[in-house]
C-alpha atoms as a PDB file:
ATOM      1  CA  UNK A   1     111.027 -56.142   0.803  1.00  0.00           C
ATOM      2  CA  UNK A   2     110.214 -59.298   2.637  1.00  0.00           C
ATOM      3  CA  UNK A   3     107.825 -60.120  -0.364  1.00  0.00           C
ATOM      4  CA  UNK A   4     110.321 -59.339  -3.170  1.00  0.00           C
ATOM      5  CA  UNK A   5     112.671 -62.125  -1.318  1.00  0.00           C
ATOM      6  CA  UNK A   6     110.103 -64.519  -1.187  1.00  0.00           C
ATOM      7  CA  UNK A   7     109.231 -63.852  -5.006  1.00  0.00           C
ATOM      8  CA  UNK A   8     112.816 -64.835  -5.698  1.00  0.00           C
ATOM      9  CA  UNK A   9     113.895 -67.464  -3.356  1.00  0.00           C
ATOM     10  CA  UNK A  10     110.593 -69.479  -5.119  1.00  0.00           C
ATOM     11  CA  UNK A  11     111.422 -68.794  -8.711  1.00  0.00           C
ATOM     12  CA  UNK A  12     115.296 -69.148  -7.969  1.00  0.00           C
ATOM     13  CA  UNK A  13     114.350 -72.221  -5.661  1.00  0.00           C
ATOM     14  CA  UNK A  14     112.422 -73.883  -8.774  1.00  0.00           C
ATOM     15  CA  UNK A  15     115.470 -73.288 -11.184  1.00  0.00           C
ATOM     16  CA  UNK A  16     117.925 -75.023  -8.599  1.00  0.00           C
ATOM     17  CA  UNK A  17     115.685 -77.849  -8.301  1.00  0.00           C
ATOM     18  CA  UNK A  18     115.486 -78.245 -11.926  1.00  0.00           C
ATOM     19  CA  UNK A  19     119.255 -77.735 -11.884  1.00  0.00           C
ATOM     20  CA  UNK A  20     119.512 -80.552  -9.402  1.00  0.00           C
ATOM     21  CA  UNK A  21     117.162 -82.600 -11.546  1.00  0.00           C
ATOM     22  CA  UNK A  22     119.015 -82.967 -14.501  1.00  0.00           C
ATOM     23  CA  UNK A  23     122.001 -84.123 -11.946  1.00  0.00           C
ATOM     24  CA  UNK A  24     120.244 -86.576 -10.725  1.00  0.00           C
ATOM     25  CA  UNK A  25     118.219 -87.864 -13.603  1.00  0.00           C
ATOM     26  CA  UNK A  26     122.020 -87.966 -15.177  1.00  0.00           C
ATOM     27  CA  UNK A  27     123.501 -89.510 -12.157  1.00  0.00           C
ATOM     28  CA  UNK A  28     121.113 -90.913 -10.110  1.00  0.00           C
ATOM     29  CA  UNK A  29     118.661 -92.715 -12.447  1.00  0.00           C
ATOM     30  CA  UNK A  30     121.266 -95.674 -13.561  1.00  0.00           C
ATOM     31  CA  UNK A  31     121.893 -96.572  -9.801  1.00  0.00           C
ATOM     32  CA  UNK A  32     117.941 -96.434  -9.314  1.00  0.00           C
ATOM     33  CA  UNK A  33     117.749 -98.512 -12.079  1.00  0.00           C
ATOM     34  CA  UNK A  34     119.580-100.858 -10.881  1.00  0.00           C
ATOM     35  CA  UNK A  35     118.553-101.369  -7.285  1.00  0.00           C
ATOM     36  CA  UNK A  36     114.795-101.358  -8.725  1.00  0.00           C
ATOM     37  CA  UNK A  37     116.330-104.304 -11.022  1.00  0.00           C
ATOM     38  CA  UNK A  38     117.635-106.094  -8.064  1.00  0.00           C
ATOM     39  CA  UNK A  39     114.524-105.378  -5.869  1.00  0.00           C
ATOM     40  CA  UNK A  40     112.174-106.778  -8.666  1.00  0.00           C
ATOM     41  CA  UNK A  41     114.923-110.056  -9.150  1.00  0.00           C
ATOM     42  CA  UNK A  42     114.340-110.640  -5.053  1.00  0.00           C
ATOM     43  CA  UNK A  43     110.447-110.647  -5.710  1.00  0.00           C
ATOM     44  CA  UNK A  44     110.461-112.918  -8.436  1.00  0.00           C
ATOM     45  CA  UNK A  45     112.904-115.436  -6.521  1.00  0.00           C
ATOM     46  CA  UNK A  46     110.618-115.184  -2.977  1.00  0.00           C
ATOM     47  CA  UNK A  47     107.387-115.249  -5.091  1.00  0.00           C
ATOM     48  CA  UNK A  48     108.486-118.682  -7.130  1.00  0.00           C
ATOM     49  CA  UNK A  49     109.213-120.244  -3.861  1.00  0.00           C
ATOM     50  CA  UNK A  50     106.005-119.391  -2.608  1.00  0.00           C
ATOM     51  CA  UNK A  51     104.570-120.662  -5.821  1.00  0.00           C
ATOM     52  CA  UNK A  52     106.455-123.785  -5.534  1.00  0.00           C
ATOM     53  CA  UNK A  53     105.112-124.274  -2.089  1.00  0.00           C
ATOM     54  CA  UNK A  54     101.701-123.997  -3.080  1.00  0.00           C
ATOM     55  CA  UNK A  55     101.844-125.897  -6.237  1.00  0.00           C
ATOM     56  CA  UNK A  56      99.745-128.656  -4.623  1.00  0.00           C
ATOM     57  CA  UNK A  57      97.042-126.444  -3.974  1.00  0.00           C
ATOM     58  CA  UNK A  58      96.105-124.789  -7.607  1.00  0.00           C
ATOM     59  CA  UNK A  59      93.022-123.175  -6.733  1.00  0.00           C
ATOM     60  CA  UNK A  60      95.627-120.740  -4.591  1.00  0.00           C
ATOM     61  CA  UNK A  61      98.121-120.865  -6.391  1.00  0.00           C
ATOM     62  CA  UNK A  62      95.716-119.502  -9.534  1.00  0.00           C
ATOM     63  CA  UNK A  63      94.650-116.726  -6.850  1.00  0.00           C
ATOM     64  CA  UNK A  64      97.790-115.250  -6.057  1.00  0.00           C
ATOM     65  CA  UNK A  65      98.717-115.361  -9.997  1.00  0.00           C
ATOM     66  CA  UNK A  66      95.701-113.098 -10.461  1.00  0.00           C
ATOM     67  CA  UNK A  67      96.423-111.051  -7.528  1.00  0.00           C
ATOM     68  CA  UNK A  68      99.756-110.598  -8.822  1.00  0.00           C
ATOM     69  CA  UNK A  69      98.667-109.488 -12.103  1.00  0.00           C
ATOM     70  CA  UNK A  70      96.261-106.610 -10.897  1.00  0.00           C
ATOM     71  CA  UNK A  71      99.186-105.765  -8.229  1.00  0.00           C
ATOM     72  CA  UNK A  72     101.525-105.917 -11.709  1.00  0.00           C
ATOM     73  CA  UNK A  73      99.022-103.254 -13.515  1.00  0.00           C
ATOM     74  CA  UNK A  74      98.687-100.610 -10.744  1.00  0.00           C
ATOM     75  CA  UNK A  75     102.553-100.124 -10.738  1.00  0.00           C
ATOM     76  CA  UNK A  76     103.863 -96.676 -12.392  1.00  0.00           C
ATOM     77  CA  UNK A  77     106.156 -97.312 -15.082  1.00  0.00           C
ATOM     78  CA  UNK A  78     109.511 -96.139 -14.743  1.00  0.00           C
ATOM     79  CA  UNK A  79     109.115 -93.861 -17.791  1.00  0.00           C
ATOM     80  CA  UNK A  80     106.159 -91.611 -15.790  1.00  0.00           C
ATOM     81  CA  UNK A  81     109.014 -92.083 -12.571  1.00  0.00           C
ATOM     82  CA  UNK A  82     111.613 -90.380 -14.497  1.00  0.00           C
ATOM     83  CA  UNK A  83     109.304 -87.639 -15.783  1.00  0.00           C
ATOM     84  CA  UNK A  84     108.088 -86.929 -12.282  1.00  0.00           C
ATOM     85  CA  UNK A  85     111.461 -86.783 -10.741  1.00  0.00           C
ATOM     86  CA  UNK A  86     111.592 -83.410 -12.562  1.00  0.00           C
ATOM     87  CA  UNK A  87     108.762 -82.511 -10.662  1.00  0.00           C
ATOM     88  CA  UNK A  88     109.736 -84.084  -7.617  1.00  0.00           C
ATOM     89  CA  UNK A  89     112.967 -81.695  -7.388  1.00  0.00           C
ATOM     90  CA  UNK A  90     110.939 -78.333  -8.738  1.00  0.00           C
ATOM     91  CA  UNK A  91     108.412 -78.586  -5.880  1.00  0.00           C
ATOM     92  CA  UNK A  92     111.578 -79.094  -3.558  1.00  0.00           C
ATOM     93  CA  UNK A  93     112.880 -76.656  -4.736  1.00  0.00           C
ATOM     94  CA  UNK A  94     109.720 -74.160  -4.484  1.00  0.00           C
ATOM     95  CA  UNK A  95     109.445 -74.986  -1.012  1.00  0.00           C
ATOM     96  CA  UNK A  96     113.252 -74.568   0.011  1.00  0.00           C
ATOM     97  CA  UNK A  97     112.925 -71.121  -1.766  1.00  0.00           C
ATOM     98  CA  UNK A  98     110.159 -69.878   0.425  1.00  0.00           C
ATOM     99  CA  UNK A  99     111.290 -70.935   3.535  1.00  0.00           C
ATOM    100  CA  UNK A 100     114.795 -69.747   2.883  1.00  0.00           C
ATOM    101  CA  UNK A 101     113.924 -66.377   1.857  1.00  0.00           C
ATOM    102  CA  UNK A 102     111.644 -66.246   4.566  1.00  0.00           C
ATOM    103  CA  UNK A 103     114.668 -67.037   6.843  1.00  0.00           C
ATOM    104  CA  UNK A 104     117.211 -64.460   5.196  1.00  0.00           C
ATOM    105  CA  UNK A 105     114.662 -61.872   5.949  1.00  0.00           C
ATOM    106  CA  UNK A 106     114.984 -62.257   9.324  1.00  0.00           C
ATOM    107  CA  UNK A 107     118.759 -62.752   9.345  1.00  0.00           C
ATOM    108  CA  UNK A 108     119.580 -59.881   6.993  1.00  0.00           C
ATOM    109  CA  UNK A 109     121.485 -57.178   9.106  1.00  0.00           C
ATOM    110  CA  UNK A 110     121.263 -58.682  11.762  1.00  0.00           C
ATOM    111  CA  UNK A 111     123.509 -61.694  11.923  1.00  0.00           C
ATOM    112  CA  UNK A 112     126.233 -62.715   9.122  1.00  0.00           C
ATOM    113  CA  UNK A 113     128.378 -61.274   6.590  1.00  0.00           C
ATOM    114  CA  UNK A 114     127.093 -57.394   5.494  1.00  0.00           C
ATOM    115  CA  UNK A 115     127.289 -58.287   2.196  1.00  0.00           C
ATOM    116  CA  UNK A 116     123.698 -59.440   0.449  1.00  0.00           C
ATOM    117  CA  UNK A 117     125.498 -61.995  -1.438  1.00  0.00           C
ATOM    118  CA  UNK A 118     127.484 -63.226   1.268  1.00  0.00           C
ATOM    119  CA  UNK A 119     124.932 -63.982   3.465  1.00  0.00           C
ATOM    120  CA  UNK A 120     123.062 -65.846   1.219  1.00  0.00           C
ATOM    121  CA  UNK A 121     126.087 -67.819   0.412  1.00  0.00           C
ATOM    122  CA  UNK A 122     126.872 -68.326   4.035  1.00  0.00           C
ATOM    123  CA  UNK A 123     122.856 -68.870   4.597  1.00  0.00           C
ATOM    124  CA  UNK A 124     122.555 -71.982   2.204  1.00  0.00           C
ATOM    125  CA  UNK A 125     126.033 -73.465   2.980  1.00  0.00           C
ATOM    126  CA  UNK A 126     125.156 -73.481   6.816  1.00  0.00           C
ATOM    127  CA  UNK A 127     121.635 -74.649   5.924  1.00  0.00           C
ATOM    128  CA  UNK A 128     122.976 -77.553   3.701  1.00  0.00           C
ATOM    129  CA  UNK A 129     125.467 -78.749   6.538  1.00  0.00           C
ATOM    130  CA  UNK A 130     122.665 -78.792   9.038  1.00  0.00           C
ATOM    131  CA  UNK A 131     119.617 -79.932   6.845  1.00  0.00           C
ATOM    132  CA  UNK A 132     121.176 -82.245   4.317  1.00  0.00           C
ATOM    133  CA  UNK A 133     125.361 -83.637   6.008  1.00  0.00           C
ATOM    134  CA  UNK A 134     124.130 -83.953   9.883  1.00  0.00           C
ATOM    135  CA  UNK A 135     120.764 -86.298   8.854  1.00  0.00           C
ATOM    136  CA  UNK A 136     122.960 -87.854   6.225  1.00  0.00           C
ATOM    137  CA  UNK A 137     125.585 -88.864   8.307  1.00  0.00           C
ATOM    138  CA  UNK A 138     123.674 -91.023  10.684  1.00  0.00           C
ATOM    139  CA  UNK A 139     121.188 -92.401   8.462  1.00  0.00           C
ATOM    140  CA  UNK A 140     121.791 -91.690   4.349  1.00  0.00           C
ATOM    141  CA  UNK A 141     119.528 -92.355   2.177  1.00  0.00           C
ATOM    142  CA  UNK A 142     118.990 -95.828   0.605  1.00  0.00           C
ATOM    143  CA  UNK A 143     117.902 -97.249  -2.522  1.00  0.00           C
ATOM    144  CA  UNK A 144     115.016 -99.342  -3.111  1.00  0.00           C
ATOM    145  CA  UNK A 145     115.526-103.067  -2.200  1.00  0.00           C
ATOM    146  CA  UNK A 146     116.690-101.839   1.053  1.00  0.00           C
ATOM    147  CA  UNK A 147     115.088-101.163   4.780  1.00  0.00           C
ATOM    148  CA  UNK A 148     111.679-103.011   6.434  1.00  0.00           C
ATOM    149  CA  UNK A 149     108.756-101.288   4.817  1.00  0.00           C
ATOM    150  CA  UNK A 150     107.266-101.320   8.310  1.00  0.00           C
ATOM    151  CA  UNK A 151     109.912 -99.459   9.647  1.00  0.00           C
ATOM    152  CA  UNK A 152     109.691 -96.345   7.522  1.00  0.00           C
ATOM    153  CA  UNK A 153     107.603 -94.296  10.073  1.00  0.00           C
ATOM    154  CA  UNK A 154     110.033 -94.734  12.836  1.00  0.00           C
ATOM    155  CA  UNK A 155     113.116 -94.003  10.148  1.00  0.00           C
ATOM    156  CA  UNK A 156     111.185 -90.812   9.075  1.00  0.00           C
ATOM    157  CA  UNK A 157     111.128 -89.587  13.241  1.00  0.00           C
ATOM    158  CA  UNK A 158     114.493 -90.254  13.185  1.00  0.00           C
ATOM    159  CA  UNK A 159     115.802 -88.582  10.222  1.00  0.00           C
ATOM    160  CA  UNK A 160     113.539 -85.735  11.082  1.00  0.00           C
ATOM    161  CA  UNK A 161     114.953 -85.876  14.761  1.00  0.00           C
ATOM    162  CA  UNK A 162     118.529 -85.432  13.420  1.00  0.00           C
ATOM    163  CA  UNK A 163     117.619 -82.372  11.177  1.00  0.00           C
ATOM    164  CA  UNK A 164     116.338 -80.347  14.468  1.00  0.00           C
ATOM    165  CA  UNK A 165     119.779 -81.128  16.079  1.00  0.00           C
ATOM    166  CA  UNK A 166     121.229 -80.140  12.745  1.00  0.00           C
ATOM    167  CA  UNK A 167     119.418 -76.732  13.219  1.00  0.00           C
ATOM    168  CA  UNK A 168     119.544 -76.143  17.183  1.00  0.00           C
ATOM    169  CA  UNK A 169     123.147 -77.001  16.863  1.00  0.00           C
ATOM    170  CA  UNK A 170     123.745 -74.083  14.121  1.00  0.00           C
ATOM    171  CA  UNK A 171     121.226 -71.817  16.545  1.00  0.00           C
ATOM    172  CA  UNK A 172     123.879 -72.534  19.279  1.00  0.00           C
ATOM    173  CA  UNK A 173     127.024 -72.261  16.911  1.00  0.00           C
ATOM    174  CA  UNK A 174     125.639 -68.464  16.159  1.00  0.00           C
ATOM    175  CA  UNK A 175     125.179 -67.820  19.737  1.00  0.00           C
ATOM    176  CA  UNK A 176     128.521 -68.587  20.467  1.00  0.00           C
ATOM    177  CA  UNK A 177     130.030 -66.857  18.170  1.00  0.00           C
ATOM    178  CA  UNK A 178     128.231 -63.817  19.044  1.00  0.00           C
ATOM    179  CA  UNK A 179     128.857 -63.858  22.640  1.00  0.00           C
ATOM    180  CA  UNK A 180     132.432 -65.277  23.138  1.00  0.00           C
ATOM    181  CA  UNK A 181     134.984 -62.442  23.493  1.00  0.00           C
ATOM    182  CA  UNK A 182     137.748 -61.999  21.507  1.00  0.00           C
ATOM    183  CA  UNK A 183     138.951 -61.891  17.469  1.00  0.00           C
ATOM    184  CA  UNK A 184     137.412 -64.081  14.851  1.00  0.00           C
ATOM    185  CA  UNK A 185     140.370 -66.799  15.977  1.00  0.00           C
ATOM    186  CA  UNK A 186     138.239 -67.076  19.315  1.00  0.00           C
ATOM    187  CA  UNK A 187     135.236 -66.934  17.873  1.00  0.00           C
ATOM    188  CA  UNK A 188     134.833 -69.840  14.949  1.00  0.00           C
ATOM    189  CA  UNK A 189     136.947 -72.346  16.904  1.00  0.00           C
ATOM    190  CA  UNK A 190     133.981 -71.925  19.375  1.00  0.00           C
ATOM    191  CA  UNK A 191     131.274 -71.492  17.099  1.00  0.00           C
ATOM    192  CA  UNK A 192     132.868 -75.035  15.460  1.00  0.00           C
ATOM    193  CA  UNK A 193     133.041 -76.766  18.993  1.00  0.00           C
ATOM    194  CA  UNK A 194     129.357 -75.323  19.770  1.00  0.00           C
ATOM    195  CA  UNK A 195     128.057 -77.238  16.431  1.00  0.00           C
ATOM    196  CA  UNK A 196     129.910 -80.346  16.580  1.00  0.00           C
ATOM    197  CA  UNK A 197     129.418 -81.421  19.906  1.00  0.00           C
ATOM    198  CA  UNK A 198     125.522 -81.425  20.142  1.00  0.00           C
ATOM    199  CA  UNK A 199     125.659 -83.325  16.656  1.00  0.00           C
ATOM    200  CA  UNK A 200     128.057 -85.933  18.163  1.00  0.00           C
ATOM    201  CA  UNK A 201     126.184 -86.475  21.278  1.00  0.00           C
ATOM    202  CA  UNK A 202     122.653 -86.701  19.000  1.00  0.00           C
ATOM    203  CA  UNK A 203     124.425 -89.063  16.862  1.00  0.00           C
ATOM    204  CA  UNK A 204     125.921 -91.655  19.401  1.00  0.00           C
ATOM    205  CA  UNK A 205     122.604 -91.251  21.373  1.00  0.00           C
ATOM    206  CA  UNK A 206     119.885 -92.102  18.888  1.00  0.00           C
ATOM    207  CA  UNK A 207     119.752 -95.697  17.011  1.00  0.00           C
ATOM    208  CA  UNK A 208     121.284 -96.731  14.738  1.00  0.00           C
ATOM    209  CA  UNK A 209     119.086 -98.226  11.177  1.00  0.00           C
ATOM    210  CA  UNK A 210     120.665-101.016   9.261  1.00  0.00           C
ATOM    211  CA  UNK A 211     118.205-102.585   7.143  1.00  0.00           C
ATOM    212  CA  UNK A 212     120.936-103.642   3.885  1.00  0.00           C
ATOM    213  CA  UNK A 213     119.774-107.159   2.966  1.00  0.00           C
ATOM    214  CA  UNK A 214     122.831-109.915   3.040  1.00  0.00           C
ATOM    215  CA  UNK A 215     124.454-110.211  -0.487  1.00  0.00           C
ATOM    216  CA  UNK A 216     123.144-105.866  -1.361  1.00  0.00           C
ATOM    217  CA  UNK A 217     125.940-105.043  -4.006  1.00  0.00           C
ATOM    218  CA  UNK A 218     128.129-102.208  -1.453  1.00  0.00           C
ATOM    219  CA  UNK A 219     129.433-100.055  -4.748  1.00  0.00           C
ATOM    220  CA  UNK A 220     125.408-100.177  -5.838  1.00  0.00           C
ATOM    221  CA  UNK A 221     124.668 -98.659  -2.246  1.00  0.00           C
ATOM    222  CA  UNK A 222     127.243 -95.877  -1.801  1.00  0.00           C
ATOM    223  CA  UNK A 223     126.760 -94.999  -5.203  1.00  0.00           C
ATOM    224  CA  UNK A 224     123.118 -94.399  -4.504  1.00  0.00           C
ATOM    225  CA  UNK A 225     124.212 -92.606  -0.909  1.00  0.00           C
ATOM    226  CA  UNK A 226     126.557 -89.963  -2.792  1.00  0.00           C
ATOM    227  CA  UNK A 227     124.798 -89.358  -5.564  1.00  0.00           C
ATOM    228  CA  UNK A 228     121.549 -88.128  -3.488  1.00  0.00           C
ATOM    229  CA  UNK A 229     124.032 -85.970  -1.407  1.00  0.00           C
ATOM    230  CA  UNK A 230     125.491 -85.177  -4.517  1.00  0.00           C
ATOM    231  CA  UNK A 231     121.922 -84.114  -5.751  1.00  0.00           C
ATOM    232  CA  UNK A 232     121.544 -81.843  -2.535  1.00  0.00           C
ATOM    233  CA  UNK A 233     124.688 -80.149  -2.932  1.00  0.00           C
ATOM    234  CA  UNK A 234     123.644 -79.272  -6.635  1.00  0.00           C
ATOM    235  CA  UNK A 235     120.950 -78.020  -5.562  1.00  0.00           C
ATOM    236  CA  UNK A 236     122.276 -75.762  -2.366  1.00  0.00           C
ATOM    237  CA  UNK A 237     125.064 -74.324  -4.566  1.00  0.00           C
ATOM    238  CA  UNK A 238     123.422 -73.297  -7.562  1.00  0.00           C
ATOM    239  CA  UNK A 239     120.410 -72.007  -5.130  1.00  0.00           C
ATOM    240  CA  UNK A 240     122.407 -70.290  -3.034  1.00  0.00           C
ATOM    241  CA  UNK A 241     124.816 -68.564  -5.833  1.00  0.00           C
ATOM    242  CA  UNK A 242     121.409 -67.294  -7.820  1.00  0.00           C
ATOM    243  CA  UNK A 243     119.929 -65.800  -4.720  1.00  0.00           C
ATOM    244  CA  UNK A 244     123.228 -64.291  -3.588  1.00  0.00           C
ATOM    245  CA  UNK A 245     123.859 -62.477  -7.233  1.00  0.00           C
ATOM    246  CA  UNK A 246     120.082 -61.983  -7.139  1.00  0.00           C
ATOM    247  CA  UNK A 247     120.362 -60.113  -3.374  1.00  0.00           C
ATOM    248  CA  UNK A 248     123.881 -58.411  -4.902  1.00  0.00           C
ATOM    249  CA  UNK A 249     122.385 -57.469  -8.470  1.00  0.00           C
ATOM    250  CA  UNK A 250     119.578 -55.703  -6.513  1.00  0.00           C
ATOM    251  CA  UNK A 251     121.504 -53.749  -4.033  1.00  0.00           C
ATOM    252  CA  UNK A 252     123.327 -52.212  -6.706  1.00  0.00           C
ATOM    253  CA  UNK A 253     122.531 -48.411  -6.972  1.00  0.00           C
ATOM    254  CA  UNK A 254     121.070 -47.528 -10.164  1.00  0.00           C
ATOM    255  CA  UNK A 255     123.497 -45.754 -12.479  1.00  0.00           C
ATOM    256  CA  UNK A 256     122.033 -42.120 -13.682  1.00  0.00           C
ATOM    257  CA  UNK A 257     121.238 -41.683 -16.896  1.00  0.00           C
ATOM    258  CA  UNK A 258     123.022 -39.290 -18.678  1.00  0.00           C
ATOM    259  CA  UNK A 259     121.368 -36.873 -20.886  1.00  0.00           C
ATOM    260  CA  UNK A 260     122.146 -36.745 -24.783  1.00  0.00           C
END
């Protein structure tokens, strides 16, 4: 059983993140576009004052042209960018597959709704609040042009740092729920409280990261911001209606055939 999920949270998982790939190639490429356009305008403008600095001493000056040049040849062109992004999201999508069906596995009959299709419903929803919303809502993404590219390990720790709380605080939010007397209108106001709070307290402790340069067009930015959440919602709902019609479809008991 175990491998028959897996089988079909990775081939389900790939078709959601080509799903989410045409979304974002739609919707996302333009404000890429742009912020790449702005990034590459900032470059040009810091690189002729350097330029003009040096102009006295042409010997460097001719240096840095032909560094610049061999720099200017080893970048990917945005055409082979856009191609990849397919494969970006397919690979993303393999690997949320596998782990998810890995994780309904465990969870099936155990915890959740007693439906198949339920639970997977319930599984991806719950694992898109606390994977994709809780990281997002203390440090979203951000398009190129913006943040220190020496900071990017510590902003990786701390992304990754808010998608464990994201995770312990749904472990918690289950536990409550399962152990606090009383109907469902006991139970989910706790469960709630139980997920909110340890996401709050995560939140105010850890630091905040603002890197947006002065003058960073605000409608460019948040455009950017919702359309990768945008993107990850795409690609949680369509994964987790395929696997719960999947899970549903296979539950089914098999009409008998009825003899001529």
């Amino acid at each position: 059983m175990v491998r028959t999920l897996l089988v079909r949270g990775l081939v389900l998982g790939l078709l959601a993140g080509l799903v989410a790939g045409v979304f974002a190639f739609a919707a996302g490429e333009p404000r890429l576009d742009e912020a790449i356009a702005l990034e590459n305008a900032a470059a040009a403008q810091q690189h002729g004052e350097h330029a003009h600095g040096e102009h006295a001493h042409g010997e460097h000056e001719h240096g840095e042209h032909a560094h610049g040049e061999h720099e200017h040849g080893e970048e990917v062109s945005r055409g082979t960018q856009k191609a990849g992004l397919f494969l970006a999201t397919g690979l993303y999508g393999l690997a949320v597959g596998g782990v998810f069906a890995l994780v309904y596995a465990g969870l099936r009959g155990r915890v959740g709704p007693r439906s198949d299709g339920a639970l997977a419903l319930a599984a991806a929803g719950i694992g898109f609040a606390a994977v994709i919303v809780v990281p997002f809502l203390k440090y979203p993404a951000n398009p190129p042009a913006v943040g220190d590219p020496e900071t990017v390990g510590s902003r990786t720790l701390l992304y990754l740092g808010m998608i464990i709380v994201g995770l312990l605080s749904v472990a918690v939010a289950v536990t409550t729920a399962r152990s606090v007397p009383g109907g469902p209108w006991a139970r989910w106001p706790a469960a709630v409280l139980a997920f909110v709070v340890p996401v709050v307290v995560a939140s105010l402790l850890l630091p905040p990261v603002d890197e947006v340069p002065d003058g960073f067009p605000a409608t460019l930015l948040w455009q950017f911001r919702l359309t990768s959440l945008g993107t990850q919602l795409v690609f949680w709902a369509s994964f987790g209606t395929l696997f719960g019609w999947a899970c549903d479809r296979a539950a089914r008991p098999e009409r008998p055939t009825v003899a001529a």
